[in-house]
N, C-alpha and C. Protein backbone atom coordinates (compact mmCIF):
# COMPACT_ATOMS: atom_id res chain seq x y z
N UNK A 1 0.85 -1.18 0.00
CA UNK A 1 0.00 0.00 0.00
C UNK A 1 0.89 1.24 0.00
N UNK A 2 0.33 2.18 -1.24
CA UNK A 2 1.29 3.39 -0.60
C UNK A 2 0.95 4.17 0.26
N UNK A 3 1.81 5.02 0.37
CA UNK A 3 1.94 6.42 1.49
C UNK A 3 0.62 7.14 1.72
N UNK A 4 -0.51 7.16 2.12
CA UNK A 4 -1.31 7.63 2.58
C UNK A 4 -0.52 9.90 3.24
N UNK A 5 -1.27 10.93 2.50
CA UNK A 5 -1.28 12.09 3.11
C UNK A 5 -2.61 12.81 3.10
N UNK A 6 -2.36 14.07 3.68
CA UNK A 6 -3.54 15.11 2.94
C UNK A 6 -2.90 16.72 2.52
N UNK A 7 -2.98 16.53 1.29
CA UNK A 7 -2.38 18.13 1.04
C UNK A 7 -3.87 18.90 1.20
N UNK A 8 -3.34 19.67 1.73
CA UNK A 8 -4.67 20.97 2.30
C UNK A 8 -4.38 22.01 1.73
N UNK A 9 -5.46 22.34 0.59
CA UNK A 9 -4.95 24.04 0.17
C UNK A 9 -6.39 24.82 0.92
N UNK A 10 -5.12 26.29 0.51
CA UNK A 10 -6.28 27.13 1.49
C UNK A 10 -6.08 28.34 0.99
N UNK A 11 -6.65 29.11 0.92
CA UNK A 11 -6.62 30.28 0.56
C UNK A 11 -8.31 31.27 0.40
N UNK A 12 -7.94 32.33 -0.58
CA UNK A 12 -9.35 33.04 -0.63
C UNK A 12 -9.97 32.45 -1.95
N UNK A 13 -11.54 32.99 -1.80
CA UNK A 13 -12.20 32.80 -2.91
C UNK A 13 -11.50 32.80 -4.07
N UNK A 14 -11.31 31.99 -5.34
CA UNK A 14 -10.57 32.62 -6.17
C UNK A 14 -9.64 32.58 -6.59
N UNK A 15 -8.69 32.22 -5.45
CA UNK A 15 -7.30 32.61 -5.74
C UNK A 15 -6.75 31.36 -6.34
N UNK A 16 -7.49 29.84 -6.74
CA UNK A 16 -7.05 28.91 -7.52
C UNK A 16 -6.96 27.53 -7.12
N UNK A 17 -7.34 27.58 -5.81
CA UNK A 17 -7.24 26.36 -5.05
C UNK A 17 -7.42 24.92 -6.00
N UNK A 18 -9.11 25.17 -6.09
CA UNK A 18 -9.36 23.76 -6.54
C UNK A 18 -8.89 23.31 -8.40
N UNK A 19 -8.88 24.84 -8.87
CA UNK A 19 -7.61 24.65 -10.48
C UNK A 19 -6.39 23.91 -9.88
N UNK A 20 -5.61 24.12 -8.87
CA UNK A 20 -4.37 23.67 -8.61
C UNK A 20 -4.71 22.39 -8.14
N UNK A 21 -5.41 22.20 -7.19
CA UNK A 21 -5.90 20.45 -7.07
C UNK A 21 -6.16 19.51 -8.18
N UNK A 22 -6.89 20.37 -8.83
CA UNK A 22 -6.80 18.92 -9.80
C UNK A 22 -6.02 19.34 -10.82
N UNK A 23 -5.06 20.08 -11.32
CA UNK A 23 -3.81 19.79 -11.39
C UNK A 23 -2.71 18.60 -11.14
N UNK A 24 -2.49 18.93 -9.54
CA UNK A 24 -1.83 18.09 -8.72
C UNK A 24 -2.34 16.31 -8.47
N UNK A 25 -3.84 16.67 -8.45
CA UNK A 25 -4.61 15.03 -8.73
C UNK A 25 -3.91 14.30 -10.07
N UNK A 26 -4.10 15.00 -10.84
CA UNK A 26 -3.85 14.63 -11.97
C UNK A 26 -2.62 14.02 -12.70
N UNK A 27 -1.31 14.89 -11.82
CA UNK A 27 -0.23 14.32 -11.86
C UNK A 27 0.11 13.07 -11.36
N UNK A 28 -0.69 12.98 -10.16
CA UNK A 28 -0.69 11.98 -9.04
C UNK A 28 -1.12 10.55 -9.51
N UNK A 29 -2.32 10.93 -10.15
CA UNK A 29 -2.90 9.66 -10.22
C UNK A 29 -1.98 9.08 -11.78
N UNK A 30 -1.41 10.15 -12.98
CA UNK A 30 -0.69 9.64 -13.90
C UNK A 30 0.82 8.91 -13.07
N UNK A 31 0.97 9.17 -11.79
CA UNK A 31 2.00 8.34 -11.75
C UNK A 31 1.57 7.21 -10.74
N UNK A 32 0.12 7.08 -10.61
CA UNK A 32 -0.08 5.72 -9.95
C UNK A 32 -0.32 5.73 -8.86
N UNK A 33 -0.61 7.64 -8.16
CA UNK A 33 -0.99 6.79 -7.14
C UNK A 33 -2.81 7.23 -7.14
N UNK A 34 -2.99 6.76 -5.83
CA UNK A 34 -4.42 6.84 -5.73
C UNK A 34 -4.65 8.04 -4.83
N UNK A 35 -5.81 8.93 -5.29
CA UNK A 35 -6.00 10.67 -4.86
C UNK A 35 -7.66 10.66 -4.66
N UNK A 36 -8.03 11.11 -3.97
CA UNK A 36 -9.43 11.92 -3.60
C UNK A 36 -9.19 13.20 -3.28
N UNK A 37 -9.86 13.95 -4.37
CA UNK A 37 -10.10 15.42 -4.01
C UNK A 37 -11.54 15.90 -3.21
N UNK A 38 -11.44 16.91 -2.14
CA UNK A 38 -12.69 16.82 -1.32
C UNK A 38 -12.69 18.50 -1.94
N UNK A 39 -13.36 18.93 -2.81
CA UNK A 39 -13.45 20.40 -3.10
C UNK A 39 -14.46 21.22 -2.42
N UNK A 40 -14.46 22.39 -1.72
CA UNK A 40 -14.84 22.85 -0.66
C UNK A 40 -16.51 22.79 -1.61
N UNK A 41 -16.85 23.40 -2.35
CA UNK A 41 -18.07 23.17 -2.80
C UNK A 41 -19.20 21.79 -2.65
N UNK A 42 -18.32 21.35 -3.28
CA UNK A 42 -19.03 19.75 -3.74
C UNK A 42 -19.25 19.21 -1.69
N UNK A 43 -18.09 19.53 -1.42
CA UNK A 43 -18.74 18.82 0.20
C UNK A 43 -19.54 19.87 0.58
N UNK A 44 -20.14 21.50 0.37
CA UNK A 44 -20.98 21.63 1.19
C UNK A 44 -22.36 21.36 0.49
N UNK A 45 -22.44 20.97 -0.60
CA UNK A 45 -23.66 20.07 -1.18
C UNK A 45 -23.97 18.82 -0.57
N UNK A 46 -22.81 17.90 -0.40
CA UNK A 46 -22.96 16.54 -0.25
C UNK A 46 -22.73 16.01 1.30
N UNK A 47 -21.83 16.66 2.51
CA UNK A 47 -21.56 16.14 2.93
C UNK A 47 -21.99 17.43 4.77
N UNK A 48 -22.43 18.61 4.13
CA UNK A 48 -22.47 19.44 5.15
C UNK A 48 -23.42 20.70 4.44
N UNK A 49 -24.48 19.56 4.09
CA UNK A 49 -26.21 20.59 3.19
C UNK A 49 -26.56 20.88 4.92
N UNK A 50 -26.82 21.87 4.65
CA UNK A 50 -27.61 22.99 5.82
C UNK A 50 -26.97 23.66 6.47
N UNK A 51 -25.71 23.94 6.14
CA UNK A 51 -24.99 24.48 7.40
C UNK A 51 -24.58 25.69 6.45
N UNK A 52 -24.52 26.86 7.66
CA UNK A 52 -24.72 28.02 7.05
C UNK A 52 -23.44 28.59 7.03
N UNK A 53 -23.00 30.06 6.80
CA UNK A 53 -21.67 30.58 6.68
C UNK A 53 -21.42 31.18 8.20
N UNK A 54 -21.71 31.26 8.85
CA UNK A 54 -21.38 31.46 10.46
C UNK A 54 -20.11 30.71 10.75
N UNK A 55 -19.36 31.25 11.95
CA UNK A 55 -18.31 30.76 12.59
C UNK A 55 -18.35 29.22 12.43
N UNK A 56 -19.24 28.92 13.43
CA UNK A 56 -19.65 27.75 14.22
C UNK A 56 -19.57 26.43 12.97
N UNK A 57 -20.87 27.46 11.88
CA UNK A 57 -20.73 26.31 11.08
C UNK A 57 -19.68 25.71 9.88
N UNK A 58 -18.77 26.68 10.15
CA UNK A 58 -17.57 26.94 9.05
C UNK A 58 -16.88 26.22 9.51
N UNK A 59 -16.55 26.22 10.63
CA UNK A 59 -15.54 25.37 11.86
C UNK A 59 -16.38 23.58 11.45
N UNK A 60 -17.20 23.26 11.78
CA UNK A 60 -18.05 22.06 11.36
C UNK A 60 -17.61 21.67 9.77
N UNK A 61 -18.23 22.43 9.14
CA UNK A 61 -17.52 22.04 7.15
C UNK A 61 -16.41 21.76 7.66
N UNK A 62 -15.37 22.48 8.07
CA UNK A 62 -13.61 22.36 7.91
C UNK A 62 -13.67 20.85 8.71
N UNK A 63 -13.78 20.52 9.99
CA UNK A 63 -13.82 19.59 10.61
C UNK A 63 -14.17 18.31 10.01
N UNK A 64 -15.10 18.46 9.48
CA UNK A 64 -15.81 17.40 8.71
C UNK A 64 -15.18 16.95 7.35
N UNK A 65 -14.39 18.04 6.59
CA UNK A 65 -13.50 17.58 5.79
C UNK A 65 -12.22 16.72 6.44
N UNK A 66 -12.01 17.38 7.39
CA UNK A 66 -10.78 16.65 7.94
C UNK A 66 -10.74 15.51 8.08
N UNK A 67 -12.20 15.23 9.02
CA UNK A 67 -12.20 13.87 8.76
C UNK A 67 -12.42 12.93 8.20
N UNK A 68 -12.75 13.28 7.07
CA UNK A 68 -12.34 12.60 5.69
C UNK A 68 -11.15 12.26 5.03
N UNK A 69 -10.47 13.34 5.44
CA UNK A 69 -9.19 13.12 4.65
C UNK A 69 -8.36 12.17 5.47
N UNK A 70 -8.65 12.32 7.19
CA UNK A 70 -8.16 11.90 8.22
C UNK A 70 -8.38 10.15 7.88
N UNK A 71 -9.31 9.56 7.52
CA UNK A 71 -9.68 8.41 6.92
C UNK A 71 -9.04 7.61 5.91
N UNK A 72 -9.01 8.78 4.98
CA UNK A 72 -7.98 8.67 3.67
C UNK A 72 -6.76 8.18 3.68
N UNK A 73 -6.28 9.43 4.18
CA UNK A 73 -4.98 9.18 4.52
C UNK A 73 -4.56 8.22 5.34
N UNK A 74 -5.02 7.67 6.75
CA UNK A 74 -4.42 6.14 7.12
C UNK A 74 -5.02 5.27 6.53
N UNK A 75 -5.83 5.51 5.09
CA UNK A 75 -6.06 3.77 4.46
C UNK A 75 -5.01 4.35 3.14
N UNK A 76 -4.42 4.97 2.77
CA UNK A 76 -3.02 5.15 1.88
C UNK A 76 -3.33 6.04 0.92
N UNK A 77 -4.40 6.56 1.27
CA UNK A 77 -4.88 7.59 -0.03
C UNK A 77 -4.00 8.72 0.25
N UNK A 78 -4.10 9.52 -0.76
CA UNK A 78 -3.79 10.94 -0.72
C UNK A 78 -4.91 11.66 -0.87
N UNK A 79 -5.45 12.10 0.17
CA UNK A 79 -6.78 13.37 0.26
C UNK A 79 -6.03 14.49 -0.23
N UNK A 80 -6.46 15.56 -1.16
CA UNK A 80 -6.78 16.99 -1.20
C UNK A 80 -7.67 17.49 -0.75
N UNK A 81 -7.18 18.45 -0.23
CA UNK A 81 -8.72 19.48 0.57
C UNK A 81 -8.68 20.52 -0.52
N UNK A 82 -9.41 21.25 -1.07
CA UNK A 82 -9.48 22.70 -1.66
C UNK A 82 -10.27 23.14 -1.16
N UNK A 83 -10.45 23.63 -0.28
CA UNK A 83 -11.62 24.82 0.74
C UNK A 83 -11.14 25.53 1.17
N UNK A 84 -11.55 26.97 1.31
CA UNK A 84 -11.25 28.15 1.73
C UNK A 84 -10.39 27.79 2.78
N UNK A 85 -11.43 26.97 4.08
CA UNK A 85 -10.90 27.03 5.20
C UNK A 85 -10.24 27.92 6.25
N UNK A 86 -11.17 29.43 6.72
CA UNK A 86 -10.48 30.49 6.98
C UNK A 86 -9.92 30.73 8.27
N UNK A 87 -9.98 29.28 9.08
CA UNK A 87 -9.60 29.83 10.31
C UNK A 87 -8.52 29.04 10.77
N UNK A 88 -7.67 29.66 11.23
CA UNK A 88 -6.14 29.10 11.72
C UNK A 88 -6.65 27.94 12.79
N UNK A 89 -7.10 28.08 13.17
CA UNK A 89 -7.43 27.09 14.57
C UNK A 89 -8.09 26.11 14.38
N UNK A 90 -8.82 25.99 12.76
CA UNK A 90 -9.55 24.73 12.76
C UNK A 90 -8.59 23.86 11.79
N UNK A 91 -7.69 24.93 10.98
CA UNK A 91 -6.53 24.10 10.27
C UNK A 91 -5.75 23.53 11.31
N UNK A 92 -5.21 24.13 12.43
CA UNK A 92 -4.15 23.74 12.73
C UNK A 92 -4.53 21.95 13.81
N UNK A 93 -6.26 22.08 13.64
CA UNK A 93 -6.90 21.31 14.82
C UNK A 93 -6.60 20.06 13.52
N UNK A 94 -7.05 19.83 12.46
CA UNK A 94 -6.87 19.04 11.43
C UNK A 94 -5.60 18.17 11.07
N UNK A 95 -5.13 19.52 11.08
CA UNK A 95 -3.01 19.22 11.21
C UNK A 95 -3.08 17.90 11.94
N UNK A 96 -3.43 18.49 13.42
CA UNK A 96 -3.46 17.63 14.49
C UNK A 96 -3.76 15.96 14.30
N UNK A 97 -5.04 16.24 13.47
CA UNK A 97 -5.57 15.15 13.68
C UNK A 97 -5.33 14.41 12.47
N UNK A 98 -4.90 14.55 11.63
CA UNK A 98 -3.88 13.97 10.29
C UNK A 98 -3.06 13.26 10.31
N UNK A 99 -1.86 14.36 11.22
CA UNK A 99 -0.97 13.69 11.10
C UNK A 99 0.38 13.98 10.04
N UNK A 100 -0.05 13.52 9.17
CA UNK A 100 0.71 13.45 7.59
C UNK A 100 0.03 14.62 6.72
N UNK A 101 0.00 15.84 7.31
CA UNK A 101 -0.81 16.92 6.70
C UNK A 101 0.27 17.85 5.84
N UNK A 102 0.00 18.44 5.15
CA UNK A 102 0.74 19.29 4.15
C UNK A 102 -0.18 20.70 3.30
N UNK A 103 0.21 21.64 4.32
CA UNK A 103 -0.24 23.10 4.27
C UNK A 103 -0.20 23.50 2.71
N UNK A 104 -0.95 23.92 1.77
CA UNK A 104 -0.53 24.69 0.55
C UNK A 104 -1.16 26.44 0.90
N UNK A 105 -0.65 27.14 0.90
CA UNK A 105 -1.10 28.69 0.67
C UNK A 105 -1.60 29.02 -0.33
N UNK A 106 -2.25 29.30 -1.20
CA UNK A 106 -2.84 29.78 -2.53
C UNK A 106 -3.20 31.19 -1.99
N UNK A 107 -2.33 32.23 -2.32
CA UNK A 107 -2.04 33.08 -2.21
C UNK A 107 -2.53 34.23 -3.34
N UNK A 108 -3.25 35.17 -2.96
CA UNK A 108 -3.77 35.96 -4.34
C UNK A 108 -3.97 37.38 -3.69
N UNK A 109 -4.27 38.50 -4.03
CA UNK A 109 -4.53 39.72 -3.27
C UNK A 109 -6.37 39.85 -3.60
N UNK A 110 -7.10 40.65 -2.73
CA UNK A 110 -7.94 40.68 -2.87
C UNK A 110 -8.18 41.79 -4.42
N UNK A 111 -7.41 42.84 -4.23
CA UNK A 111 -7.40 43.45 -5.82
C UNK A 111 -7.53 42.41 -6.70
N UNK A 112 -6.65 41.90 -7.00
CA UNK A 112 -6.34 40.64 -8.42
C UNK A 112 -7.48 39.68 -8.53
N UNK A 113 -8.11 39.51 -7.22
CA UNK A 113 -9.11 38.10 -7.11
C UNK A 113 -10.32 39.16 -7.60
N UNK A 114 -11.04 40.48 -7.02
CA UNK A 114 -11.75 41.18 -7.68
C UNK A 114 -11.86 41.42 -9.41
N UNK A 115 -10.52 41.46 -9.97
CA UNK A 115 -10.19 41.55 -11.40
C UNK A 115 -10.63 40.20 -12.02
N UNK A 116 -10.54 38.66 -11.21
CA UNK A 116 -10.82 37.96 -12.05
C UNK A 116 -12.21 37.83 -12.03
N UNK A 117 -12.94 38.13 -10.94
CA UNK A 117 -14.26 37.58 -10.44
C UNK A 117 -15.35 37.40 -11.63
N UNK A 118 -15.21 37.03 -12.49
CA UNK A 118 -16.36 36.77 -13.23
C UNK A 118 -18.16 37.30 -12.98
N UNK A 119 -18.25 37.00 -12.11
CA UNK A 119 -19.86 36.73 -11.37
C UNK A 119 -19.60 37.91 -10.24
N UNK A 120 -18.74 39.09 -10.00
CA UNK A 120 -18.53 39.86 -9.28
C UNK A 120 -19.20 39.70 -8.15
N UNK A 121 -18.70 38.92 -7.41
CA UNK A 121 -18.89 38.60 -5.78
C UNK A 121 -18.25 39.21 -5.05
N UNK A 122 -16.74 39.57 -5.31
CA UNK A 122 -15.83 40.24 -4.75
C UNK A 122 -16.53 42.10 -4.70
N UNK A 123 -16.66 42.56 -5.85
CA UNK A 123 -17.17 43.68 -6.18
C UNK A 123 -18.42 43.88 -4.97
N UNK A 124 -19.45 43.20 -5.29
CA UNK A 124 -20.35 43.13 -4.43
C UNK A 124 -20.17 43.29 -2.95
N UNK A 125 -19.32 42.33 -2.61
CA UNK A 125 -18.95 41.93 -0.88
C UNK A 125 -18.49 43.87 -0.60
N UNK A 126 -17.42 44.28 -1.29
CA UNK A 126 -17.08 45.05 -1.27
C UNK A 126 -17.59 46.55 -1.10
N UNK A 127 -19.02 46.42 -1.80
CA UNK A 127 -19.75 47.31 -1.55
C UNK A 127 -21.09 47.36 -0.64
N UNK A 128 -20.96 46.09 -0.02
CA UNK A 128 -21.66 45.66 1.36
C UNK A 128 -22.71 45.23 1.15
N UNK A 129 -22.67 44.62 -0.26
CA UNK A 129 -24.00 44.02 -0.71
C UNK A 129 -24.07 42.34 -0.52
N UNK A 130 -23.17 41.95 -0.37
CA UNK A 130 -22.77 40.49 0.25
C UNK A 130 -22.12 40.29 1.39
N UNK A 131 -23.29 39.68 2.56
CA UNK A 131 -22.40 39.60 3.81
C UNK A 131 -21.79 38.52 4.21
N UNK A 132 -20.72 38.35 5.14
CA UNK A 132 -20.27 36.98 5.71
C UNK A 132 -19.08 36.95 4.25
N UNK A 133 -18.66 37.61 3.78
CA UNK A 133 -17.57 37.11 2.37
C UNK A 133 -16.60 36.71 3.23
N UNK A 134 -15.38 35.81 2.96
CA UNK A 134 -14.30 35.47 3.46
C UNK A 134 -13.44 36.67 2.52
N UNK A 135 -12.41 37.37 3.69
CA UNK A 135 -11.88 38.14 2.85
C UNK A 135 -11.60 39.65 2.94
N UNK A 136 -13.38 39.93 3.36
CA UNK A 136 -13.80 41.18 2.76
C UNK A 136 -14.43 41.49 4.21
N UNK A 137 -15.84 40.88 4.76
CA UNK A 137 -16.51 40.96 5.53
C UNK A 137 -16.45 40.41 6.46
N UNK A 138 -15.91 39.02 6.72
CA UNK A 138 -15.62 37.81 7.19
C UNK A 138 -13.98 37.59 7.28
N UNK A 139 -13.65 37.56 8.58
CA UNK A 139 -11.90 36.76 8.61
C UNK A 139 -11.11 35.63 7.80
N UNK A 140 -10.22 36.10 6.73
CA UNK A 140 -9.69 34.81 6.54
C UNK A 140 -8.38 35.20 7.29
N UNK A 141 -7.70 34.44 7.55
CA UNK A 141 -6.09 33.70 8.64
C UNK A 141 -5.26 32.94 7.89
N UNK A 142 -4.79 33.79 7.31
CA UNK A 142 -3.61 33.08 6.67
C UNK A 142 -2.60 32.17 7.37
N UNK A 143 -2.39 31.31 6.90
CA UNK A 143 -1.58 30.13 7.46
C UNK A 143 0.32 30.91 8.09
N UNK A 144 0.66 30.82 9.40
CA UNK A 144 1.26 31.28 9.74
C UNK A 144 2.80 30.59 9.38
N UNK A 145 2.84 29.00 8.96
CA UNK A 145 4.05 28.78 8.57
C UNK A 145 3.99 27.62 7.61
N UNK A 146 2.62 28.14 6.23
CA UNK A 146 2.94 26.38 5.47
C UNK A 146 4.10 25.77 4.90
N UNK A 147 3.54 24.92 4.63
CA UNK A 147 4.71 24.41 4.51
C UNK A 147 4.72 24.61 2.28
N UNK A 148 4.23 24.81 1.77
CA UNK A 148 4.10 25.67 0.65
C UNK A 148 2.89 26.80 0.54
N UNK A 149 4.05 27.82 -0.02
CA UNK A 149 3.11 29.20 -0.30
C UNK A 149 3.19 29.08 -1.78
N UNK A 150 2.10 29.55 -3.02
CA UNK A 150 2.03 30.10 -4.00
C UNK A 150 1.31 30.62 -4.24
N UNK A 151 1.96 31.78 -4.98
CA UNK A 151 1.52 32.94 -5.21
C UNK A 151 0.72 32.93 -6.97
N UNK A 152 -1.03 33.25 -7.07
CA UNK A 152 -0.95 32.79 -7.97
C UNK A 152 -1.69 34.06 -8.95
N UNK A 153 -0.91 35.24 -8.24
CA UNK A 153 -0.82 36.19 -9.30
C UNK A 153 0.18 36.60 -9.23
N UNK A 154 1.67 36.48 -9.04
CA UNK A 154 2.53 36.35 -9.75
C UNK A 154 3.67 35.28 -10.29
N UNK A 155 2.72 34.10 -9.74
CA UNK A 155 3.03 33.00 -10.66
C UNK A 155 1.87 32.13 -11.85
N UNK A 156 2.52 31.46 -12.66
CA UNK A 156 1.52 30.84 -13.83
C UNK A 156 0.98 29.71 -13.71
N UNK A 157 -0.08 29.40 -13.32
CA UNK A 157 -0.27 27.70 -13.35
C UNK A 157 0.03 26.65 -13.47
N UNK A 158 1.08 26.72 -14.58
CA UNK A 158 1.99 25.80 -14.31
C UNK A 158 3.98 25.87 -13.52
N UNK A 159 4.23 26.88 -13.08
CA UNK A 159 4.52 27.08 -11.99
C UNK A 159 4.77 26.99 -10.59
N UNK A 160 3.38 27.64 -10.74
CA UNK A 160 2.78 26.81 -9.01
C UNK A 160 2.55 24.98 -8.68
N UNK A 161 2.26 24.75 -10.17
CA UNK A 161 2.10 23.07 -9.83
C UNK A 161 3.13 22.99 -9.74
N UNK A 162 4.64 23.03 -10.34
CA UNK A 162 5.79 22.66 -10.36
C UNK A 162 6.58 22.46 -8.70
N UNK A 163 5.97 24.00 -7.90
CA UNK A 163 6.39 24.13 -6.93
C UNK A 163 5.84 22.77 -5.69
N UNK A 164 4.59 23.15 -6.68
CA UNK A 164 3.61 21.99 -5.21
C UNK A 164 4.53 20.03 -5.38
N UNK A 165 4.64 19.94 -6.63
CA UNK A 165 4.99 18.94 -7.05
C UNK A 165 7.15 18.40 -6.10
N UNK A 166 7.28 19.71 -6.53
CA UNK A 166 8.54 19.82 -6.13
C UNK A 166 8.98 19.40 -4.73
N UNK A 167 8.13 20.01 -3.71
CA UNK A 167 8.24 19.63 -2.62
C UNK A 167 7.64 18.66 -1.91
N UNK A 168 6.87 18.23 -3.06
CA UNK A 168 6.19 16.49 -2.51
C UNK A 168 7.48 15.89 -2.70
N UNK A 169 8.12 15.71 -3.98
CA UNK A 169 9.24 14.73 -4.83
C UNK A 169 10.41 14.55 -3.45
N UNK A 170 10.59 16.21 -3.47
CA UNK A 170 12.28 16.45 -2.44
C UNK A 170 11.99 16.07 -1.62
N UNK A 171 10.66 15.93 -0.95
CA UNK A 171 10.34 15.46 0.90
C UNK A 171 10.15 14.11 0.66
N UNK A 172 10.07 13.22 -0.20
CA UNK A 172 9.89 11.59 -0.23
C UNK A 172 8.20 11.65 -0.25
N UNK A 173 7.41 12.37 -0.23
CA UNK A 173 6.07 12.25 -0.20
C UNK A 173 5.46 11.48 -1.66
N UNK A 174 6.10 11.82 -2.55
CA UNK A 174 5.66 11.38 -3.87
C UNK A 174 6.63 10.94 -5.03
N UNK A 175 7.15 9.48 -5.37
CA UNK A 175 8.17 9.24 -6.03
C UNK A 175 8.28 10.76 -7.18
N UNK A 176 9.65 10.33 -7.79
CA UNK A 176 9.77 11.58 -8.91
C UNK A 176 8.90 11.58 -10.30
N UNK A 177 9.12 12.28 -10.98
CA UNK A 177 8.04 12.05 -11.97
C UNK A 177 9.11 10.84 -12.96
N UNK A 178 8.40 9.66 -13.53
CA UNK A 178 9.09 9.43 -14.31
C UNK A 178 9.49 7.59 -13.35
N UNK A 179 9.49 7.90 -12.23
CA UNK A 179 10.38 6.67 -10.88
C UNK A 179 8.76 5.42 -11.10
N UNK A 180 7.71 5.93 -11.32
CA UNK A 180 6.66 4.66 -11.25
C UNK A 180 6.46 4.91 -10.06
N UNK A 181 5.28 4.08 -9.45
CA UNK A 181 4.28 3.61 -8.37
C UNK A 181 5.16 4.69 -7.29
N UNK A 182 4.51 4.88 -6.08
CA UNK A 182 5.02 5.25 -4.77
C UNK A 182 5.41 3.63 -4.35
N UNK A 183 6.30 4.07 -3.24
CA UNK A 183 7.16 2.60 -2.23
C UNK A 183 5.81 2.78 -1.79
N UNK A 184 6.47 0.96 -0.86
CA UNK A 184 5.49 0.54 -0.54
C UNK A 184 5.13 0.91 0.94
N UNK A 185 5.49 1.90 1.19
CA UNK A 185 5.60 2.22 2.70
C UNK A 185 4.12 2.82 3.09
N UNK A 186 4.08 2.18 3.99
CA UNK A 186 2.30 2.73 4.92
C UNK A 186 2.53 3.86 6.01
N UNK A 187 1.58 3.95 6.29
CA UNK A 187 1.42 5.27 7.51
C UNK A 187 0.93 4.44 8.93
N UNK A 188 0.83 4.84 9.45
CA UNK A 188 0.08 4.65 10.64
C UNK A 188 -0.70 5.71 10.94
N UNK A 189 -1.91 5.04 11.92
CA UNK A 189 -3.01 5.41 11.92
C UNK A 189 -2.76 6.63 13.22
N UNK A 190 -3.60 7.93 13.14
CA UNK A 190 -3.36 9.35 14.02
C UNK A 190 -4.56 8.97 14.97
């Protein structure tokens, strides 16, 4: 069985998270191994319907991803998280309970994320017509020491995967591109 982790990205609305996940899935699974992406959307449809944008219940979504991935990861998967996830204290509670966790920053300015906004949510939040925004109205907490930051307005998409990829390869987390399967090494359970 291989290496069971959870890379956790986090960042603001926008700034590329779940583009860079399945990115990174994608590489992953072309070299064999096995990936579940938990994208902050799709779980609050499927896995955390009713729960509203409040503290309390934001802390609950994040939690509830965790422990999913927390699952994942000691049966050898590699979980991705892509969810906002804005609060330091429920990441760092996850960390905890992981184990084999791996911080990504998706890093963007709120200017630049306004410029791309399509569906101007940002614009909106901004002019106090959308409340509870992460960002704007609402606290996000940037991660105080991940263990990857990218920046993904002044880096290019493929870039930033390079980086994310890079420091899986150099840390033993993910054979090199090109090496076949991950070893056969397991995790133990957190």
């Amino acid at each position: 069985m291989s290496r069971g982790f959870t890379l956790w990205f986090t960042g603001l609305s926008g700034a590329g998270k779940s583009t860079l996940a399945g990115q990174v899935a994608q590489e992953l699974r072309r070299r064999g191994l096995n990936v579940e992406i938990l994208d902050g959307d799709e779980v609050r449809t499927n896995l955390s319907k009713g729960l509203g944008f409040s503290k309390d219940d934001r802390d609950t979504n994040i939690k509830r991803i965790g422990y999913v991935c927390k699952l994942l990861t000691r049966n050898g998967v590699i979980a991705i998280s892509a969810a906002i996830s804005p609060y330091r204290e429920v990441r760092d509670y996850n960390r905890r309970e992981i184990g084999d966790f791996i911080e990504v920053y998706v890093q963007c300015s709120i200017e630049e994320l306004t410029r791309r906004d399509v569906k101007g949510f940002y614009k909106k939040a901004l002019a106090g017509e959308i409340q509870n925004f992460t960002g704007v109205s609402d606290p996000y907490e940037p991660p105080l020491a991940p263990e990857i930051t990218v920046d993904t307005e002044q880096q290019t998409e493929a870039e930033s995967l390079k980086a994310i990829l890079g420091y899986l390869e150099q840390r033993g987390w993910i054979p090199a591109a090109g090496a076949g399967s991950a070893p056969g090494r397991s995790t133990c359970c957190t």
